[in-house]
Protein backbone atom coordinates (compact mmCIF):
# COMPACT_ATOMS: atom_id res chain seq x y z
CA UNK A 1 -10.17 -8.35 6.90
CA UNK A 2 -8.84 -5.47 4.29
CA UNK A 3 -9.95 -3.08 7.70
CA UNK A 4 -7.32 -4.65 9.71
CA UNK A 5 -4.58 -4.20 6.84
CA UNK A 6 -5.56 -0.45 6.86
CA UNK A 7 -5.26 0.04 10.43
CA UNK A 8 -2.03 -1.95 10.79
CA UNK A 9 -0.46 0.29 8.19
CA UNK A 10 -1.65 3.62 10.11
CA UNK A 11 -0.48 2.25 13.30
CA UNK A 12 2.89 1.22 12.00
CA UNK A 13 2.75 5.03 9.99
CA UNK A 14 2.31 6.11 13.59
CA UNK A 15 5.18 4.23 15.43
CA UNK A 16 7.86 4.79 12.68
CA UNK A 17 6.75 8.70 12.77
CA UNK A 18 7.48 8.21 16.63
CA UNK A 19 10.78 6.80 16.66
CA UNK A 20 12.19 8.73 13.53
CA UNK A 21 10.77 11.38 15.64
CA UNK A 22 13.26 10.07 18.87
CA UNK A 23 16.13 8.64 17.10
CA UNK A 24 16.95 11.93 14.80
CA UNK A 25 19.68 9.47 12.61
CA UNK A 26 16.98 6.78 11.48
CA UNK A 27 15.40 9.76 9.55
CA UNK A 28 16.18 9.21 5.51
CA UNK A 29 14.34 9.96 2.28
CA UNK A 30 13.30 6.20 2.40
CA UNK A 31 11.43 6.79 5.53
CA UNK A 32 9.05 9.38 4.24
CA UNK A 33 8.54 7.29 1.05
CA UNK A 34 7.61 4.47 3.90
CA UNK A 35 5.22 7.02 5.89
CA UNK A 36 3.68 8.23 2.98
CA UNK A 37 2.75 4.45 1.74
CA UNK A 38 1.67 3.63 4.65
CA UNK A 39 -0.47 6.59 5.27
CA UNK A 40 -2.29 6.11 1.55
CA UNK A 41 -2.51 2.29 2.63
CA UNK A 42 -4.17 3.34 5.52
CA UNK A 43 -6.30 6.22 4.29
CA UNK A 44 -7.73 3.40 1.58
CA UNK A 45 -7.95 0.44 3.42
CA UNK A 46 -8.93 1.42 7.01
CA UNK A 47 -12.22 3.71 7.46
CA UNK A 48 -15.86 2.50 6.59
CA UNK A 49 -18.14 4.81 5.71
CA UNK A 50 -19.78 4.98 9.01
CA UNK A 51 -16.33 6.22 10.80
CA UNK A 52 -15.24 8.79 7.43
CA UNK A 53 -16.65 11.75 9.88
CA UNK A 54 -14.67 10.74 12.76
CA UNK A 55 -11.27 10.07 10.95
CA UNK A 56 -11.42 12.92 8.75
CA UNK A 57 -11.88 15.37 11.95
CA UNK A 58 -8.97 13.32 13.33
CA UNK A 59 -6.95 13.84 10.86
CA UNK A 60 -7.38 17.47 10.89
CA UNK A 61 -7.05 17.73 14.36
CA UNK A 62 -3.37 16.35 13.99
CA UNK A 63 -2.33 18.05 11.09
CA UNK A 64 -3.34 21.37 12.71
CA UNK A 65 -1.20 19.94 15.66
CA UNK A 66 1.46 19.40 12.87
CA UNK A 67 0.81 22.87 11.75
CA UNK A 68 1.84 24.58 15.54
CA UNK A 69 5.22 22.29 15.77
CA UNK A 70 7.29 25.27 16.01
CA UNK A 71 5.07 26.98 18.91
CA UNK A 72 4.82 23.47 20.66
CA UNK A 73 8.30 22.62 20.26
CA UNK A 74 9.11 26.13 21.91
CA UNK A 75 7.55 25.90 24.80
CA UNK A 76 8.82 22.56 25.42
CA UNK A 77 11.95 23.50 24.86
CA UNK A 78 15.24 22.09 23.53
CA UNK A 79 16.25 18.96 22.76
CA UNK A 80 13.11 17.82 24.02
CA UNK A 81 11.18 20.49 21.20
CA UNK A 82 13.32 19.01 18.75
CA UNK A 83 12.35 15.46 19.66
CA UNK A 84 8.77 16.72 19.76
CA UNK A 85 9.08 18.55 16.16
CA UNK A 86 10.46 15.82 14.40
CA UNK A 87 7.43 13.51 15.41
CA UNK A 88 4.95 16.12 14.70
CA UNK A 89 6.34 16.47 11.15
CA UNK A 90 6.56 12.44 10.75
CA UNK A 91 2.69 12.07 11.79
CA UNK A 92 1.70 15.08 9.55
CA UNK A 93 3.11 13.15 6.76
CA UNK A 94 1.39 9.91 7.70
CA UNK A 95 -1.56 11.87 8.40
CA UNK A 96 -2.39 13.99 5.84
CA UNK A 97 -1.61 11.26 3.15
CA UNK A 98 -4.42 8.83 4.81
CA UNK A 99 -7.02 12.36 5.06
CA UNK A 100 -6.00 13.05 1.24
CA UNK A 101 -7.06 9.29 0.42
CA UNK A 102 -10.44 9.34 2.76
CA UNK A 103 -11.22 12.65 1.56
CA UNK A 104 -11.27 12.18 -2.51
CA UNK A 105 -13.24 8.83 -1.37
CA UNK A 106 -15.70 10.65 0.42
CA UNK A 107 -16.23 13.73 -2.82
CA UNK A 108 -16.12 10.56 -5.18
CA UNK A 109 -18.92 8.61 -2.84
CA UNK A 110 -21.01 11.78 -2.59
CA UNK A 111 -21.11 12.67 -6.45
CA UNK A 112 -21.99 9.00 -6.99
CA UNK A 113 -24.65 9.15 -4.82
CA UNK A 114 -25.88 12.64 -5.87
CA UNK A 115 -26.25 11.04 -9.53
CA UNK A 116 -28.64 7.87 -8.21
C-alpha cells in the first residue's frame, strides 16, 4: 500500500513539473518546495528492491535530459524551447530528489548486507 503512496507522489511530482512547465506564472518558490517533497516522498516510498536498477537508470536518464535543456530547448525553438526548458528543469528537480533518496537507500542496503 506505502508503494502506491510513492508512486502517486512521483506522478503528481511529474504533472505539476509539466504544467509549471506550460503555465510559466504558476511557477513560485512554493512549487519547488512541493516538487522537491514529492520527489523525496517518492524516492522513499515507491521502488522495491527488485526495480532500484531500473529507477535509478531512469532517473539518470532524465536528469541527463535535464542536463541538455538549453541544447533541446534550442532546437525547438522559442516559446515552444521555453515551454520545453521550464519542464525539463521542474522534472530534474522532482527527479533527482527521488534518485538522491533511492540511491543513499541502495549504499545503506549494500553496507548492511556486506556486514551479514
Amino acid at each position: 500500500m506505502i508503494k502506491k503512496y510513492g508512486a502517486y507522489a512521483l506522478l503528481a511530482g511529474l504533472v505539476i513539473a509539466v504544467l509549471v512547465g506550460i503555465f510559466e506564472q504558476l511557477e513560485s518558490e512554493w512549487v519547488t518546495v512541493a516538487l522537491v517533497i514529492l520527489g523525496l516522498a517518492g524516492g522513499a516510498l515507491n521502488v522495491s528492491n527488485e526495480k532500484t536498477a531500473d529507477f535509478l537508470m531512469a532517473g539518470v536518464a532524465l536528469m541527463l535530459a535535464a542536463q541538455v535543456r538549453g541544447e533541446i530547448a534550442d532546437v525547438a525553438g522559442g516559446s515552444l524551447g521555453g515551454v520545453i526548458q521550464r519542464i525539463l528543469e521542474n522534472i530534474y528537480v522532482v527527479t533527482a530528489c527521488a534518485t538522491l533518496v533511492l540511491a543513499i537507500k541502495t549504499i545503506v542496503t549494500a553496507a548492511r548486507e556486506k556486514q551479514s
